[in-house]
Protein backbone atom coordinates (compact mmCIF):
# COMPACT_ATOMS: atom_id res chain seq x y z
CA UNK A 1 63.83 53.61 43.16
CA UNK A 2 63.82 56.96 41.40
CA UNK A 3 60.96 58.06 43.57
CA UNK A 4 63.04 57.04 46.61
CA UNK A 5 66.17 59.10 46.12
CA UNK A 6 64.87 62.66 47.19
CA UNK A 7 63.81 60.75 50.29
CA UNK A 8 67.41 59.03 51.36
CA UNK A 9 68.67 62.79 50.37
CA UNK A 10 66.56 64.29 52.99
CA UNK A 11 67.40 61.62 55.72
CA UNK A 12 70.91 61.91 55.10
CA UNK A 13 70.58 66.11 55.70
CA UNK A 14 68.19 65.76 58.59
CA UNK A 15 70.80 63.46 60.35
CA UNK A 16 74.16 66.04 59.74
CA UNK A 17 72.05 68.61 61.03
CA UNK A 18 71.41 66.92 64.02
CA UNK A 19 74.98 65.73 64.60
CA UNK A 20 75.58 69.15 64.24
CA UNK A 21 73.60 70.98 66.74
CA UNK A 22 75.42 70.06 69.50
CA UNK A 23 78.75 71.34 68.21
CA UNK A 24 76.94 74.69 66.83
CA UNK A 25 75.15 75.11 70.70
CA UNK A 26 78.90 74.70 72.36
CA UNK A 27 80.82 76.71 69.84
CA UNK A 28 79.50 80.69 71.32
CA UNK A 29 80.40 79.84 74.58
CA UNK A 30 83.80 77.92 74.34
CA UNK A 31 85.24 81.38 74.85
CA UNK A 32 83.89 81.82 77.92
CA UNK A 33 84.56 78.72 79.51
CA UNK A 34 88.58 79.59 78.71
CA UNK A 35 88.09 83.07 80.21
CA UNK A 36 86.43 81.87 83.81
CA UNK A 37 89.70 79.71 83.98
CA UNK A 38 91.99 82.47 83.10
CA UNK A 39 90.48 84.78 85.94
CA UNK A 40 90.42 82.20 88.23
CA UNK A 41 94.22 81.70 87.60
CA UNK A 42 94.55 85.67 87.70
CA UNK A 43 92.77 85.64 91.03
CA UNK A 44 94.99 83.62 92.60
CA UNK A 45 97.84 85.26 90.99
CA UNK A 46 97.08 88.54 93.11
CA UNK A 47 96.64 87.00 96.13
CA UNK A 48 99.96 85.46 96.14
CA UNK A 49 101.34 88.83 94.85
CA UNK A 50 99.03 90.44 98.11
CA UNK A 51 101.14 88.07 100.39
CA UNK A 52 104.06 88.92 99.09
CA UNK A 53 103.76 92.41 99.55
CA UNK A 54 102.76 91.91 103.06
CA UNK A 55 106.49 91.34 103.73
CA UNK A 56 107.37 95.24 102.53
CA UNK A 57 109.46 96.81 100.74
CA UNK A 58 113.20 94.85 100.26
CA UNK A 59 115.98 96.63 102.78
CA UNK A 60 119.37 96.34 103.45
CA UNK A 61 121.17 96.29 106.95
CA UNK A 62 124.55 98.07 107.07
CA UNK A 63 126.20 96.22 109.40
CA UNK A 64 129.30 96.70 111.40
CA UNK A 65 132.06 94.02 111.34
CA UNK A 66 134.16 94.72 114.37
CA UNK A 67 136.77 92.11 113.07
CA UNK A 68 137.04 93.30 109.65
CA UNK A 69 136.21 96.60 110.90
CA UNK A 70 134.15 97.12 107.72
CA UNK A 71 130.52 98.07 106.62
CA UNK A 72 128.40 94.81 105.17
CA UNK A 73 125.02 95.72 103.31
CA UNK A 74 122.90 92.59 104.25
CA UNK A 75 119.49 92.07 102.86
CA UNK A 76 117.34 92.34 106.05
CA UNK A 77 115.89 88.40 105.72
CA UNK A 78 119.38 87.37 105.48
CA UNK A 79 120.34 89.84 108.48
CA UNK A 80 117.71 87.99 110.39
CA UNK A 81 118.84 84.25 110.06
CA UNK A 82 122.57 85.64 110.66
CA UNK A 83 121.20 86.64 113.90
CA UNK A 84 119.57 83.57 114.84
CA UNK A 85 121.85 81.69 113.62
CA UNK A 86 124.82 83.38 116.19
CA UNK A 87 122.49 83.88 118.89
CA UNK A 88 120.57 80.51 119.43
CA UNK A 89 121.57 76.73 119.23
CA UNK A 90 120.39 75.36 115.55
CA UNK A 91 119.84 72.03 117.07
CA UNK A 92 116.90 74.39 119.31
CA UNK A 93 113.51 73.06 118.64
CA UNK A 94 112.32 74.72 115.14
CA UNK A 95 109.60 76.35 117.03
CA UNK A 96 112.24 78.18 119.59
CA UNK A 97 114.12 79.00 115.86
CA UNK A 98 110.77 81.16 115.32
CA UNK A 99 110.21 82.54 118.10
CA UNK A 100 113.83 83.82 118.24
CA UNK A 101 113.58 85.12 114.56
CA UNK A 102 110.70 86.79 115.70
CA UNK A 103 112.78 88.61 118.02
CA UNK A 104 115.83 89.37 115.64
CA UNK A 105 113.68 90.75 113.23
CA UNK A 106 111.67 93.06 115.82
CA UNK A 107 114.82 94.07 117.00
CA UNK A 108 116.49 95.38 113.48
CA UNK A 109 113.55 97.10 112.51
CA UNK A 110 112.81 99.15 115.76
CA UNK A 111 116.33 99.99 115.03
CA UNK A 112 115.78 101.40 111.92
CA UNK A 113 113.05 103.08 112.85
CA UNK A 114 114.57 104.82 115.52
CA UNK A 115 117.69 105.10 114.13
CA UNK A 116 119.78 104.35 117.53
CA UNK A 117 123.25 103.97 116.21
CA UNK A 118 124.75 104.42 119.41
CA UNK A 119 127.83 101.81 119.66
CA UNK A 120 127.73 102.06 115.76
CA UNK A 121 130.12 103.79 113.43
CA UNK A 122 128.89 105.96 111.19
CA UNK A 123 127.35 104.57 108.30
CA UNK A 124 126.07 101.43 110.04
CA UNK A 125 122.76 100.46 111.57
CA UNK A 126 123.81 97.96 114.13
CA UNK A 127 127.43 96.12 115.09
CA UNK A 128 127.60 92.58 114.97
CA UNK A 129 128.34 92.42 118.83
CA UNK A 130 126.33 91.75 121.79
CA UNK A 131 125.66 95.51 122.05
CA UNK A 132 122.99 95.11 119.53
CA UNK A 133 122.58 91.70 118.08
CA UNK A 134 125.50 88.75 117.05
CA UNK A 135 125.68 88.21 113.39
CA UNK A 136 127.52 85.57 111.02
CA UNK A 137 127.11 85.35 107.57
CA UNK A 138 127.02 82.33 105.53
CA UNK A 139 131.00 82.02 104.91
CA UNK A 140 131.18 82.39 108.90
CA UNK A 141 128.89 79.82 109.48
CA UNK A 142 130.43 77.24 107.02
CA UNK A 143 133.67 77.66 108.64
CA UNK A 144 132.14 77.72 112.51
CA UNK A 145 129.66 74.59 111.87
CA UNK A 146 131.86 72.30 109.12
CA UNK A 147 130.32 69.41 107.96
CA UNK A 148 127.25 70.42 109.71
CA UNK A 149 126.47 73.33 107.91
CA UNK A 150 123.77 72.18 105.61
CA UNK A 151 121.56 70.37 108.10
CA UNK A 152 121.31 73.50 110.14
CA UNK A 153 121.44 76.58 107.71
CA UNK A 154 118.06 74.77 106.48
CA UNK A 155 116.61 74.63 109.81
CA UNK A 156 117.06 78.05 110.47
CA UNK A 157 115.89 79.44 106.65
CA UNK A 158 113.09 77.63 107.82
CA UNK A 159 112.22 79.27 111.00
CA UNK A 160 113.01 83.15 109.93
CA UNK A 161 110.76 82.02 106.31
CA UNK A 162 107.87 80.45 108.46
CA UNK A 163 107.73 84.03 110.31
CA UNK A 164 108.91 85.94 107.28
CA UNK A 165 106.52 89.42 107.31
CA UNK A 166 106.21 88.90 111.16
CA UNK A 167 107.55 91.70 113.65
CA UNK A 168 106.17 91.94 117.41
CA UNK A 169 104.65 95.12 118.51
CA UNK A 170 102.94 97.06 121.45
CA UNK A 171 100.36 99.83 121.00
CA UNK A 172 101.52 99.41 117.50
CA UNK A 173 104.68 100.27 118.04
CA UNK A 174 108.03 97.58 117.57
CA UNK A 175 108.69 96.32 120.95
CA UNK A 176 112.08 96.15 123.06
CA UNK A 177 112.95 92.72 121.63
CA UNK A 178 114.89 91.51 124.70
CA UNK A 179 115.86 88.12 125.10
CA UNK A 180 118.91 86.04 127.21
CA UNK A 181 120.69 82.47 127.23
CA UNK A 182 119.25 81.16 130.40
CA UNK A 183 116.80 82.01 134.11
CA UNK A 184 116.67 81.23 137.25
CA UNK A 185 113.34 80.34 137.07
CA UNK A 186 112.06 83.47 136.82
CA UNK A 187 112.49 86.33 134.17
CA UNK A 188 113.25 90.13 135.33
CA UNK A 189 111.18 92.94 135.38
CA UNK A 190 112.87 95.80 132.88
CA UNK A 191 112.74 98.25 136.22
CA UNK A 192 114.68 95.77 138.28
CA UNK A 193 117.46 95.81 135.98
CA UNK A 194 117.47 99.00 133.60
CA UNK A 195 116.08 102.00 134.29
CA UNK A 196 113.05 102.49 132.32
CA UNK A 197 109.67 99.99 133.20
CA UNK A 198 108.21 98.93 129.81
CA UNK A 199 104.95 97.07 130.16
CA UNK A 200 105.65 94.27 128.46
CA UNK A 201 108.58 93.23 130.00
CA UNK A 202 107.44 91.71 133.22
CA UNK A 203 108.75 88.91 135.27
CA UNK A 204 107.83 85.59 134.65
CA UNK A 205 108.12 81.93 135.65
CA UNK A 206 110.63 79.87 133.48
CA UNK A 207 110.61 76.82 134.82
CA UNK A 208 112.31 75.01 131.98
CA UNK A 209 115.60 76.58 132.33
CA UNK A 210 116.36 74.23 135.16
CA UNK A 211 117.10 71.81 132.14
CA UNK A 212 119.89 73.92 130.79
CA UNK A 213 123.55 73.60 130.92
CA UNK A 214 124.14 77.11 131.82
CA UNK A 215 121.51 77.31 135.15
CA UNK A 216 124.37 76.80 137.54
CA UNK A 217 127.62 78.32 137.70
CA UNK A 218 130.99 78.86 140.07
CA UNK A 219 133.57 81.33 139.93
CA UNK A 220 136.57 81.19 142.28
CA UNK A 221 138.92 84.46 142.75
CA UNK A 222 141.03 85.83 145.62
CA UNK A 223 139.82 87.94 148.51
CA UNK A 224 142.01 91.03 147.09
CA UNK A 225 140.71 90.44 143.78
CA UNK A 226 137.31 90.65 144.81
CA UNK A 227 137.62 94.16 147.26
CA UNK A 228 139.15 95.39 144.54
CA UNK A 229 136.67 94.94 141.57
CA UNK A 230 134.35 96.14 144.10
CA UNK A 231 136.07 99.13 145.78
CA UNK A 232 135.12 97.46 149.23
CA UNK A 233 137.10 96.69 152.20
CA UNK A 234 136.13 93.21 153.87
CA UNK A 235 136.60 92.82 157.72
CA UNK A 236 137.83 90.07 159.14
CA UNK A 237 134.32 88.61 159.73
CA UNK A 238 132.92 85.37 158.60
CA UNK A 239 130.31 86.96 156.84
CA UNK A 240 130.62 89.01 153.43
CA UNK A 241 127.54 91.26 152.97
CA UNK A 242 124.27 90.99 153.35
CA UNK A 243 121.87 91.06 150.91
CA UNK A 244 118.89 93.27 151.84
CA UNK A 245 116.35 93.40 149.04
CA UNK A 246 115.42 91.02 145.72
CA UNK A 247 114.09 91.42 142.92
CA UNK A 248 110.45 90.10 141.35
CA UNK A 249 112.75 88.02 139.00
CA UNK A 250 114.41 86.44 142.61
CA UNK A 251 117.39 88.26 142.02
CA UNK A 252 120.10 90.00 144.08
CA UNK A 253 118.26 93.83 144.40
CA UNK A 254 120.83 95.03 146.91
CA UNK A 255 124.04 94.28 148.88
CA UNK A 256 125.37 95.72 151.89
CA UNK A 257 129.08 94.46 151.96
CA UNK A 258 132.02 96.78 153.59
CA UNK A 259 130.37 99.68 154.29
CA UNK A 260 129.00 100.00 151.11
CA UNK A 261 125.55 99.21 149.34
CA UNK A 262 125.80 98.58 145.77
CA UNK A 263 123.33 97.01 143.38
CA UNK A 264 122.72 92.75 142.20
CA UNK A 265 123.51 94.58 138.70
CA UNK A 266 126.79 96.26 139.47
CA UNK A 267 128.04 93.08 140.77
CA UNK A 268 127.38 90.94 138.46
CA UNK A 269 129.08 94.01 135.89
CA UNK A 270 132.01 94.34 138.35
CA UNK A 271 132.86 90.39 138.88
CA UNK A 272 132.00 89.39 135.70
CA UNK A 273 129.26 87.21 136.79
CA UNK A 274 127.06 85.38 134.66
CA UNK A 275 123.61 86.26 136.70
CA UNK A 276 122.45 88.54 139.32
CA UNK A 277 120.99 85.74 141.29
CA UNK A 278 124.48 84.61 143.23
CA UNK A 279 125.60 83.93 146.57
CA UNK A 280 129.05 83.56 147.50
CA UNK A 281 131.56 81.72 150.42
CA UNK A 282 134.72 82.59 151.48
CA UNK A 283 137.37 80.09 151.96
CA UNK A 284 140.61 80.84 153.15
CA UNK A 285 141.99 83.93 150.95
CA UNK A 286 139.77 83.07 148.43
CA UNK A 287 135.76 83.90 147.75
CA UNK A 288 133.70 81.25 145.53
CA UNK A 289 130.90 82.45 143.58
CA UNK A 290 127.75 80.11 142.79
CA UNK A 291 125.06 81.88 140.29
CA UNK A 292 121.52 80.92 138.28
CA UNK A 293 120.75 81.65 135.05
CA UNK A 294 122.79 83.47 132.25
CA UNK A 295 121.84 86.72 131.34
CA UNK A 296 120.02 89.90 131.91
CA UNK A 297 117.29 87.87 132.72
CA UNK A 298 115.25 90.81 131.14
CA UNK A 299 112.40 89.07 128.07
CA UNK A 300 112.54 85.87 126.57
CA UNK A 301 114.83 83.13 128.09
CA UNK A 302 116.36 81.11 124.76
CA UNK A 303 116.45 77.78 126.94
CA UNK A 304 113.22 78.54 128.46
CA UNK A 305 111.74 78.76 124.57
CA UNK A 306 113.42 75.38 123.63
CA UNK A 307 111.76 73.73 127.07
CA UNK A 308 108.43 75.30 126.21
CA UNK A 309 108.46 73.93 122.29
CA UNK A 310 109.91 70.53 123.43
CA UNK A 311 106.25 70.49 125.34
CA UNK A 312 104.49 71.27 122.06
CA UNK A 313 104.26 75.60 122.70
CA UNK A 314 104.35 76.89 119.52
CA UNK A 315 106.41 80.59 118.66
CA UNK A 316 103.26 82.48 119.41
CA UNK A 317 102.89 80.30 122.76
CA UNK A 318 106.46 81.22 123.81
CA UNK A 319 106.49 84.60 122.70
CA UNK A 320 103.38 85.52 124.47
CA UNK A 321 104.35 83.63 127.39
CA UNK A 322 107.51 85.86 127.83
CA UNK A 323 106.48 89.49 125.85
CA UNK A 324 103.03 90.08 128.33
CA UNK A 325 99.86 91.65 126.15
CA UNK A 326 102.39 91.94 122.25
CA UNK A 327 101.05 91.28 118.81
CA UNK A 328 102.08 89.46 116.25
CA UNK A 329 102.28 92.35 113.81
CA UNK A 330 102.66 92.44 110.13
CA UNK A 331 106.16 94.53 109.33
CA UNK A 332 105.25 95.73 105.45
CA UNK A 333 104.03 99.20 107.21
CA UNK A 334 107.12 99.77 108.92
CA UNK A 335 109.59 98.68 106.60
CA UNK A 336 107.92 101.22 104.02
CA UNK A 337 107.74 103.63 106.88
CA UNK A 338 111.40 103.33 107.09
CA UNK A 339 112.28 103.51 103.45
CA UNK A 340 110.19 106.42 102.72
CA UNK A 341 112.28 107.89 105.30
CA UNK A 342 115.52 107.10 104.14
């Protein structure tokens, strides 16, 4: 027994020792296993801080409020969804919601690149008029949309997030944003219309906007009414004017009418009328007025957006449908462009 003590001694060390390699093998590199995980987690921590500083540098819009007749500082995302929240339906099609924050968004920082405060008071960036773009803020909206507030507010955070970083550009430069309610089927040139041609701003087909509630339209006014808002004379002729040349959009290029020859666009300014694609009648003492489309006709058509996304057109299908040979450009550059120069 004595004899076999020494022996059970050295079995019982042989087998700890072995029990304990394993441990004293992991043990040196249990570090490094915790510090592969930790850069891993640190890696993907600086590319979400990389995305997020693809959206630039936080601004503010100073924005004009023609009823207050006051000076709002808006954080520029915020400006955004104000926009397309006053300018587009929110029960649009989410990807017409893009598209048009894609537009609002161009639109503001162009401006504040350029620093066009013309219709602006000093001190402001843009008015919240059609001169530059319609904006509401949240306590607007609330009242304006009531119980429906909530169900659309989140639609449209959605949109202007999903393109959130996003501005449109040509030869790298923040395009002429243009957009209107409604066509005739076709979209303007920019010539045909204003009076500079910008490339990207070509006439289209829109054949969508026969769908919307705005692509006809009658106004009725008196015969005196109408030589007078026109400075013209009418004979006693059946006829009142002629027109003698359209436009590429299929719009009213030029009237002859009592001895004068004015323009489809100074009509449509002069009567009011919602398009430059019109015909008229005269009945009695009276002249009735039918038009097509709403708008300028001049970029992207907002009904025409919401026909093309109802098909399954994404934003970058409708915006590169209506803005011909633009990028989808990201706006960090610009927006620290513009506050380096502030």
């Amino acid at each position: 027994m004595k004899a076999l003590k020494p022996m059970i001694i050295l079995i019982i060390v042989t087998a700890v020792i072995i029990l304990m390699i394993p441990a004293i093998l992991v043990l040196p590199f249990s570090n490094e296993s915790a510090s592969g995980k930790l850069v891993e987690k640190l890696e993907t921590s600086k590319k979400v801080n990389s995305v997020e500083k693809n959206t630039g540098p936080a601004l503010e819009v100073s924005v004009y409020r023609e009823a207050a007749q006051s000076i709002e500082d808006v954080p520029l995302e915020d400006y955004v969804r104000g926009v397309v929240a006053a300018e587009m339906p929110a029960d649009f099609e989410p990807e017409a919601l893009k598209a048009q924050a894609l537009t609002a968004r161009t639109y503001i920082v162009k401006q504040l690149i350029t620093k066009n405060v013309k219709d602006a008071p000093k001190g402001a960036n843009v008015t919240d008029t059609e001169s530059h773009q319609v904006y509401k803020n949240d306590k607007e909206l609330k009242r304006i949309w009531g119980s429906d507030y909530s169900w659309k507010i989140k639609k449209i955070k959605t949109a202007v997030e999903e393109t959130n970083g996003q501005i449109l550009t040509y030869d790298s430069n923040p395009i002429e944003a243009t957009f209107f309610s409604t066509s005739n089927g076709y979209t303007e040139n920019s010539e045909d219309y204003w009076p500079n041609k910008i490339p990207y701003l070509k006439s289209v087909e829109s054949p969508w906007d026969k769908d919307s509630p705005k692509f006809y339209s009658q106004q009725v006014m008196s015969i005196d009414d109408f030589q007078n808002k026109l400075g013209v004379q009418l004979s006693s002729k059946a006829a009142i004017g002629t027109i003698t040349a359209k436009t590429a959009g299929k719009r009213v290029a030029k009237v002859e009418i009592g001895g004068k020859e004015l323009t489809g666009k100074q009509i449509r300014e002069k009567l009011n009328l919602k398009s430059s694609d019109f015909s008229w009648i005269r009945k009695g003492n009276q002249v009735i007025i039918y038009t097509k489309g709403f708008g300028h006709g001049v970029g992207m058509s907002q009904y025409g957006a919401n026909g093309m996304a109802q098909q399954g057109k994404t934003y970058k299908n409708i915006i590169q449908h209506y803005y011909k040979g633009v990028q989808i450009t990201a706006a960090a550059p610009y927006l620290t462009k513009i506050t380096a120069n502030k």
